[in-house]
PDB file of N, CA and C in Angstrom:
ATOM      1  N   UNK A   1       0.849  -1.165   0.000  1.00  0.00           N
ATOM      2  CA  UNK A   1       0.000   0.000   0.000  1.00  0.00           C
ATOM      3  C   UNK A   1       0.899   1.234   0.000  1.00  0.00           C
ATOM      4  N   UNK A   2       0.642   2.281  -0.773  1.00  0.00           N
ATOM      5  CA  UNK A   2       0.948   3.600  -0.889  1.00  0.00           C
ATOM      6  C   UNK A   2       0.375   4.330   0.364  1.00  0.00           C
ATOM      7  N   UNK A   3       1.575   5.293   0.838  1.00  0.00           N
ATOM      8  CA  UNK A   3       1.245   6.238   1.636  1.00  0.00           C
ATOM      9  C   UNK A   3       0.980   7.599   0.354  1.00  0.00           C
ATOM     10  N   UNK A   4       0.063   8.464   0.848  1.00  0.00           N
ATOM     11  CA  UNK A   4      -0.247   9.426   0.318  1.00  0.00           C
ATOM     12  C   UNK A   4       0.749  10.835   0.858  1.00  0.00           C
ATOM     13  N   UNK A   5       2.025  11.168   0.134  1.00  0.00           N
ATOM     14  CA  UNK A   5       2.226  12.444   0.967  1.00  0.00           C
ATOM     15  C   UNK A   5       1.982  13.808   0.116  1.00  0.00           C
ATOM     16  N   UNK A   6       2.542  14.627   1.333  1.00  0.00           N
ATOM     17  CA  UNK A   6       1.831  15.973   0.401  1.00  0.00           C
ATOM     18  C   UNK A   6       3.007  16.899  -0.726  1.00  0.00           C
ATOM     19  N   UNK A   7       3.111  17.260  -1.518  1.00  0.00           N
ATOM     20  CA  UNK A   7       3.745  17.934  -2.457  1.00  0.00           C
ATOM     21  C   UNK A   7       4.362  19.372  -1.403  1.00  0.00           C
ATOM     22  N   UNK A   8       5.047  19.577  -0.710  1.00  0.00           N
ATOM     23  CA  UNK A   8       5.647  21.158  -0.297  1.00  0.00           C
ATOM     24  C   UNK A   8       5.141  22.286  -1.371  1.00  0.00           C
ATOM     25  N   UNK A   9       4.114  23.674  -0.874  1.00  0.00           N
ATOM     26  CA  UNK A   9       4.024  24.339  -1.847  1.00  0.00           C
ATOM     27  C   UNK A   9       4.860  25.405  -1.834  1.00  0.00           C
ATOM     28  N   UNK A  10       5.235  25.440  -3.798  1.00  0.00           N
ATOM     29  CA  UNK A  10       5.945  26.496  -3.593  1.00  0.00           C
ATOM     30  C   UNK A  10       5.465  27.864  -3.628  1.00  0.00           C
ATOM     31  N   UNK A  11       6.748  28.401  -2.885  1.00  0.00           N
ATOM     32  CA  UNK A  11       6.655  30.129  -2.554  1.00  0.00           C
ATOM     33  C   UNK A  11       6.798  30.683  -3.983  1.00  0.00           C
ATOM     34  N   UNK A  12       6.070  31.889  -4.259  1.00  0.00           N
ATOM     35  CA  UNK A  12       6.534  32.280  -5.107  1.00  0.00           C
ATOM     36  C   UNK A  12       7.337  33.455  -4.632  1.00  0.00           C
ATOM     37  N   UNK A  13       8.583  34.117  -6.163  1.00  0.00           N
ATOM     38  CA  UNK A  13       9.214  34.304  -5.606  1.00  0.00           C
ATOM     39  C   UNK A  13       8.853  35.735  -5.444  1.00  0.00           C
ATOM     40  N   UNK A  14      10.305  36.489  -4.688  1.00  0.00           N
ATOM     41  CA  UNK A  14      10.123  38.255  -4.299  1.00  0.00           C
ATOM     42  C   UNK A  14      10.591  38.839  -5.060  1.00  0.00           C
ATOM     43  N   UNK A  15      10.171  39.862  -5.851  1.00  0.00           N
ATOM     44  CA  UNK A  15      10.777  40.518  -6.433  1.00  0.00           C
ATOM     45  C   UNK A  15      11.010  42.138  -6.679  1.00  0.00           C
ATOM     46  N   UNK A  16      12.143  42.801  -6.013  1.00  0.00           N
ATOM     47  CA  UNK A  16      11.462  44.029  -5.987  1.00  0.00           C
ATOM     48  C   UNK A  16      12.640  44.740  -6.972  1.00  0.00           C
ATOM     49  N   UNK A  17      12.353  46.249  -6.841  1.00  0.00           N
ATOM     50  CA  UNK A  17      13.261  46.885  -7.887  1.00  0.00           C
ATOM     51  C   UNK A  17      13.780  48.569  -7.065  1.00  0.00           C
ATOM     52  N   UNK A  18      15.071  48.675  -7.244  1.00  0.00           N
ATOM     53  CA  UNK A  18      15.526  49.644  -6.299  1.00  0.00           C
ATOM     54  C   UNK A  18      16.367  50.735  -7.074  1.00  0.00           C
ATOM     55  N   UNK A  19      16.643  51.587  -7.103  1.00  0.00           N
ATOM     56  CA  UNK A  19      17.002  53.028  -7.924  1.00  0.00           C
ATOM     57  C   UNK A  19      17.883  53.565  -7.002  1.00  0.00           C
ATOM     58  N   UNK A  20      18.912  54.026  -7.189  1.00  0.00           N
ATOM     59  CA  UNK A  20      20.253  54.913  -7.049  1.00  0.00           C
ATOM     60  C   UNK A  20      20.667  56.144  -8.022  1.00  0.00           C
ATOM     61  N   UNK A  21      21.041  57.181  -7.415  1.00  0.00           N
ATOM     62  CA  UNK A  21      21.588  57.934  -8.151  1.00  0.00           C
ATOM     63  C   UNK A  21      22.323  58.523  -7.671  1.00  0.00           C
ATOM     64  N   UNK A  22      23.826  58.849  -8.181  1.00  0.00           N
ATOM     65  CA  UNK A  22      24.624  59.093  -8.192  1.00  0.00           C
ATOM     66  C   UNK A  22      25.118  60.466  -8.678  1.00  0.00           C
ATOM     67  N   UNK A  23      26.108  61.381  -8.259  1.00  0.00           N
ATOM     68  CA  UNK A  23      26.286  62.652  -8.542  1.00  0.00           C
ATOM     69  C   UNK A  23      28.079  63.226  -8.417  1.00  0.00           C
ATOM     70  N   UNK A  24      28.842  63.260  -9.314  1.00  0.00           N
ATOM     71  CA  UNK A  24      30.213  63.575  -9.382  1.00  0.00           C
ATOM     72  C   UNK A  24      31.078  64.433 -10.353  1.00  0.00           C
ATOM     73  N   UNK A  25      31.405  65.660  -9.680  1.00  0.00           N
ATOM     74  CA  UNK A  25      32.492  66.164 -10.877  1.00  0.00           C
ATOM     75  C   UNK A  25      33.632  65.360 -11.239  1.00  0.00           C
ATOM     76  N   UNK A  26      33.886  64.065 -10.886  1.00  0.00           N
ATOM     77  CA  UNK A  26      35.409  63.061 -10.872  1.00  0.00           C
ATOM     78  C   UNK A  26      35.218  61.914 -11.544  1.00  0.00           C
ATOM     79  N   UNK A  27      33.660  61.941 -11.881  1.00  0.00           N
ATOM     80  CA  UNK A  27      33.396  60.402 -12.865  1.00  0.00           C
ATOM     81  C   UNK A  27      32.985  59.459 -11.941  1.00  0.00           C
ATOM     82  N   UNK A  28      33.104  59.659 -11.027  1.00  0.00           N
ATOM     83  CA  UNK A  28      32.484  58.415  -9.618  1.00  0.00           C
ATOM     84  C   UNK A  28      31.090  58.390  -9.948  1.00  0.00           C
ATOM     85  N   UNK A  29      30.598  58.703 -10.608  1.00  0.00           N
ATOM     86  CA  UNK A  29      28.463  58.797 -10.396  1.00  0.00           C
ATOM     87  C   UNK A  29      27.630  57.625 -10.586  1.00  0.00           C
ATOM     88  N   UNK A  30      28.604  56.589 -11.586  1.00  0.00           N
ATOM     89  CA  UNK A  30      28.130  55.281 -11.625  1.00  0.00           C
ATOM     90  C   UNK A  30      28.413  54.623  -9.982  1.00  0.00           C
ATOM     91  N   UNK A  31      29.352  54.739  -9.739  1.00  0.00           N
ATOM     92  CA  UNK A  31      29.868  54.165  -8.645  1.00  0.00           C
ATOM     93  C   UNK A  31      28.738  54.483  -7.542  1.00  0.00           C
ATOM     94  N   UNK A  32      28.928  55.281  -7.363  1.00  0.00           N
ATOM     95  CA  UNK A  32      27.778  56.521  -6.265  1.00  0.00           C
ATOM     96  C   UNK A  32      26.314  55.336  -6.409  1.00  0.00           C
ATOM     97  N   UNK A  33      25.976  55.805  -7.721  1.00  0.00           N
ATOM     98  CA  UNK A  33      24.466  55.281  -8.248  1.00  0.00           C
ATOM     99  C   UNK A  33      24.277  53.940  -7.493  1.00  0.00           C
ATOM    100  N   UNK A  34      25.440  52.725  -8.120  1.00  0.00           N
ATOM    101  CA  UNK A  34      25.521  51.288  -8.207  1.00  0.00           C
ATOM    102  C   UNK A  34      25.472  51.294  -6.479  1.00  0.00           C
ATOM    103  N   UNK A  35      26.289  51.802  -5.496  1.00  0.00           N
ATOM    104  CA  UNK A  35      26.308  51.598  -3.872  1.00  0.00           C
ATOM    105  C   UNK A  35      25.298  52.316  -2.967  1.00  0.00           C
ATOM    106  N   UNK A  36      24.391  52.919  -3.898  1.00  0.00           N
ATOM    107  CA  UNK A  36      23.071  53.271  -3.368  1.00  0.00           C
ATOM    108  C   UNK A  36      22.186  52.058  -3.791  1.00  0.00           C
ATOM    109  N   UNK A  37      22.143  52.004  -4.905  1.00  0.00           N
ATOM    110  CA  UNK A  37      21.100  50.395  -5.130  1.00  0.00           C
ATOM    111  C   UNK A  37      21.710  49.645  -4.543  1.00  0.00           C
ATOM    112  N   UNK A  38      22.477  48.852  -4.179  1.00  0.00           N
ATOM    113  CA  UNK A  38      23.136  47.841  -3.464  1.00  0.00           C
ATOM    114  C   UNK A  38      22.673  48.165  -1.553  1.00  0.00           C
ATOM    115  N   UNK A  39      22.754  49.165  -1.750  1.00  0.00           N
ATOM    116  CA  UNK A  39      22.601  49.470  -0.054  1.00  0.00           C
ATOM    117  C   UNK A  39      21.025  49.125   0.179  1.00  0.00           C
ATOM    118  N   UNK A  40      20.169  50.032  -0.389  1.00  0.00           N
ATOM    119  CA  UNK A  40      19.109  49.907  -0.384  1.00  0.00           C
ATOM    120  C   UNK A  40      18.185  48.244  -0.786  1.00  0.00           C
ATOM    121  N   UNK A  41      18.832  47.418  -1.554  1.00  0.00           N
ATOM    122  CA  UNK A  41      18.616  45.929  -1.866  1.00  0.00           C
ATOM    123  C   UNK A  41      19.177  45.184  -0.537  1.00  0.00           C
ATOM    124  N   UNK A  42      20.341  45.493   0.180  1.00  0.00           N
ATOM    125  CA  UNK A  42      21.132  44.373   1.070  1.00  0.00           C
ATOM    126  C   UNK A  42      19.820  45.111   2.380  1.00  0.00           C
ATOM    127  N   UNK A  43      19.892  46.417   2.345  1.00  0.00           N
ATOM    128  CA  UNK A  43      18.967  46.854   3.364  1.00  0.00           C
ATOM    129  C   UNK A  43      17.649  45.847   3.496  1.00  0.00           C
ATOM    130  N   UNK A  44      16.947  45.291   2.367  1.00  0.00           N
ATOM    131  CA  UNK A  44      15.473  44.395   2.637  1.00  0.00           C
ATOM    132  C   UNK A  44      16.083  43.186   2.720  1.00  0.00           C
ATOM    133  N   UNK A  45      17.584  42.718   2.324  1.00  0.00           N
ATOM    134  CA  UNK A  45      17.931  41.344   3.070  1.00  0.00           C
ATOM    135  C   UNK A  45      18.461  40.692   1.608  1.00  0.00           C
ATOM    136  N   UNK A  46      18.510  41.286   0.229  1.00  0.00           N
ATOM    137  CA  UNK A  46      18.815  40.607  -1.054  1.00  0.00           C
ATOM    138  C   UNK A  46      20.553  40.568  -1.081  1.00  0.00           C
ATOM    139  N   UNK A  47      20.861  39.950  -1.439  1.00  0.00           N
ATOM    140  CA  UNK A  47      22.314  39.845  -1.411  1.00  0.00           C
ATOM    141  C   UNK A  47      22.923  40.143  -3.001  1.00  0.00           C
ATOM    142  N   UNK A  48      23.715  40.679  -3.344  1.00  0.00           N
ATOM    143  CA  UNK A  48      24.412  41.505  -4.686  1.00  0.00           C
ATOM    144  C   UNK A  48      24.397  40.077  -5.693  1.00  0.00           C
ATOM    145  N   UNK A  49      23.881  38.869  -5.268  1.00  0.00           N
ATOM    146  CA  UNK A  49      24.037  37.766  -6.787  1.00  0.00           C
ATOM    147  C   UNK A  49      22.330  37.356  -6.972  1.00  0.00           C
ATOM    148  N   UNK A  50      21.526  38.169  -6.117  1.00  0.00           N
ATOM    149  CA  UNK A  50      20.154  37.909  -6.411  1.00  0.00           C
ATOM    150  C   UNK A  50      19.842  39.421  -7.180  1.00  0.00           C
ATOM    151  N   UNK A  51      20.519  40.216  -7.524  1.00  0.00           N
ATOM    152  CA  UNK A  51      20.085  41.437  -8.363  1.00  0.00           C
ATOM    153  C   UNK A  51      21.003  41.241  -9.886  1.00  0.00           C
ATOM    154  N   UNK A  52      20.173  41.904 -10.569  1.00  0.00           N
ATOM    155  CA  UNK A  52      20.771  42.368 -11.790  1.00  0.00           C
ATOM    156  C   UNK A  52      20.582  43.859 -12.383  1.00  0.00           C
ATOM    157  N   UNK A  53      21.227  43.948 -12.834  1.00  0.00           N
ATOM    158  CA  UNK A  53      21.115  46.017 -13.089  1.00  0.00           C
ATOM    159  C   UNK A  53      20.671  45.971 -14.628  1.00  0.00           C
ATOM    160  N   UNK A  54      18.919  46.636 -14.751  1.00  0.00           N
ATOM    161  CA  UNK A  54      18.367  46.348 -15.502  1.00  0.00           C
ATOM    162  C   UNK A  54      18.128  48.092 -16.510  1.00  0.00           C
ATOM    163  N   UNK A  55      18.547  48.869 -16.319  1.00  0.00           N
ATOM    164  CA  UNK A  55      18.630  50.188 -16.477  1.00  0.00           C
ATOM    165  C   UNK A  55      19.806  51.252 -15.833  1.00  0.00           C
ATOM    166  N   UNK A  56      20.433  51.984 -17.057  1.00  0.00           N
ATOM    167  CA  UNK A  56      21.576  52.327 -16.357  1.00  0.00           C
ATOM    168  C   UNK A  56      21.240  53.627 -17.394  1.00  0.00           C
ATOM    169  N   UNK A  57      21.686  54.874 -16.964  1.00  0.00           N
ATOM    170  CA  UNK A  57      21.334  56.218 -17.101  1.00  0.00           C
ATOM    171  C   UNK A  57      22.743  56.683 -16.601  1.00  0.00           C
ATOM    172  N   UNK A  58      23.963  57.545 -17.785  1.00  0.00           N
ATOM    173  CA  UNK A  58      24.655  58.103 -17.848  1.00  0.00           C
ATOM    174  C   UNK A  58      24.970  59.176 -18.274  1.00  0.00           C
ATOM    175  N   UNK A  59      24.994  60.515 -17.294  1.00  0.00           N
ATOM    176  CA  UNK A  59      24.993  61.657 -17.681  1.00  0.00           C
ATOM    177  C   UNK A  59      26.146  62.727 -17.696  1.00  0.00           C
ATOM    178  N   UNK A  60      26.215  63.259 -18.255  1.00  0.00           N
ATOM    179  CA  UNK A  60      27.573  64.286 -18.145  1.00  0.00           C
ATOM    180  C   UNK A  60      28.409  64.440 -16.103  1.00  0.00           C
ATOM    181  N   UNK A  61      27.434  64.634 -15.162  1.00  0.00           N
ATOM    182  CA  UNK A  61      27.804  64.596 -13.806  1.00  0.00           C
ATOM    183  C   UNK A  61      26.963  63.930 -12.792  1.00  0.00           C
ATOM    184  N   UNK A  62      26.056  63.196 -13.957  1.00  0.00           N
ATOM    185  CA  UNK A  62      25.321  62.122 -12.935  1.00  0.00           C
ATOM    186  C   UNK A  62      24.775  60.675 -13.368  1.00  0.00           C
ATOM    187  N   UNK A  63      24.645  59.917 -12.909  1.00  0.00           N
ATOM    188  CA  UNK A  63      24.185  58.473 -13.000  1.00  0.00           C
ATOM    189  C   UNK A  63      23.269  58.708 -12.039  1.00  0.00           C
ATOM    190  N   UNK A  64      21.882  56.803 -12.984  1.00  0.00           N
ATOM    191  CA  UNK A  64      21.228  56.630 -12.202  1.00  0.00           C
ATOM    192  C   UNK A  64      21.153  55.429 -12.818  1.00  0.00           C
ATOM    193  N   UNK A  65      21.020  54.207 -11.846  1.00  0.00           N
ATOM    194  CA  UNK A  65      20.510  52.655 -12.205  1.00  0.00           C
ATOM    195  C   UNK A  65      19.238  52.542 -11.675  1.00  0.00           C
ATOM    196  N   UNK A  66      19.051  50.773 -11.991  1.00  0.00           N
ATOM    197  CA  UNK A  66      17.821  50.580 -11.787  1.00  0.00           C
ATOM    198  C   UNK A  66      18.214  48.645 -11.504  1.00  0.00           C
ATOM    199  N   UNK A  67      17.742  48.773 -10.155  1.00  0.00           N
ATOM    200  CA  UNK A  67      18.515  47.504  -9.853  1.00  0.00           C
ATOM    201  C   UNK A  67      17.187  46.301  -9.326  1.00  0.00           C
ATOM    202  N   UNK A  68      17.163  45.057 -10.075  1.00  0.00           N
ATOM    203  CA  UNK A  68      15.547  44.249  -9.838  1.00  0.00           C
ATOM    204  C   UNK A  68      16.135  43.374  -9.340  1.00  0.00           C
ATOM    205  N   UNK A  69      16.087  42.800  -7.799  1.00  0.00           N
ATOM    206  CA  UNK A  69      16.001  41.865  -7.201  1.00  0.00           C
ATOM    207  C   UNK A  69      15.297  40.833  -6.873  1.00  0.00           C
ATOM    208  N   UNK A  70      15.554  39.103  -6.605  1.00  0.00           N
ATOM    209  CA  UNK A  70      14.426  38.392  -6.935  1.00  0.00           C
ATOM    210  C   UNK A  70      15.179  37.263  -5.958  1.00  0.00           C
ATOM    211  N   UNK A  71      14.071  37.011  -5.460  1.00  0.00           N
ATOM    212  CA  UNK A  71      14.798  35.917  -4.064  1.00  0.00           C
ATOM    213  C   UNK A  71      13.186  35.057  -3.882  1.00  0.00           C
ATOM    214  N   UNK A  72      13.918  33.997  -3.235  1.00  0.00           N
ATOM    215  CA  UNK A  72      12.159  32.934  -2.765  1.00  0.00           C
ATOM    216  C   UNK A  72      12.187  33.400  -1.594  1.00  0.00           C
ATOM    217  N   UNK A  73      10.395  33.538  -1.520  1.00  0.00           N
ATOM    218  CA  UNK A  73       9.836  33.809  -0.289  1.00  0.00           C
ATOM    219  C   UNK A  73       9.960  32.837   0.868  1.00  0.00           C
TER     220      UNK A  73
END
């Protein structure tokens, strides 16, 4: 006789999306941009290999990304 067990359901997953911008007369503005999204992603608990940088905005003295994180609930 078969035992009947149950299937674990899955979580779906989290996914959120976080924005930085960055500001430099020295060329740092990507830099700036990229460690504001990173701060703000590690801040809800995502770690820098669950994001990917999906929008990137380069301007004469400023940057801005656009960083989408995605982790299981």
């Amino acid at each position: 006789m078969f035992s009947l067990t149950s299937v674990p359901a899955s979580a779906d997953p989290i996914t959120k999306e976080y924005h930085g911008s960055g500001y430099s007369d020295w060329g740092f503005a990507i830099h700036y941009a990229r460690a504001q999204a990173s701060q703000r992603a590690r801040a809800d608990g995502f770690e820098y290999e669950q994001c990917v940088e999906t929008e990137t905005v380069i301007k004469m003295f400023e940057a801005h990304v656009t960083w989408e994180c995605t982790r299981d609930a």
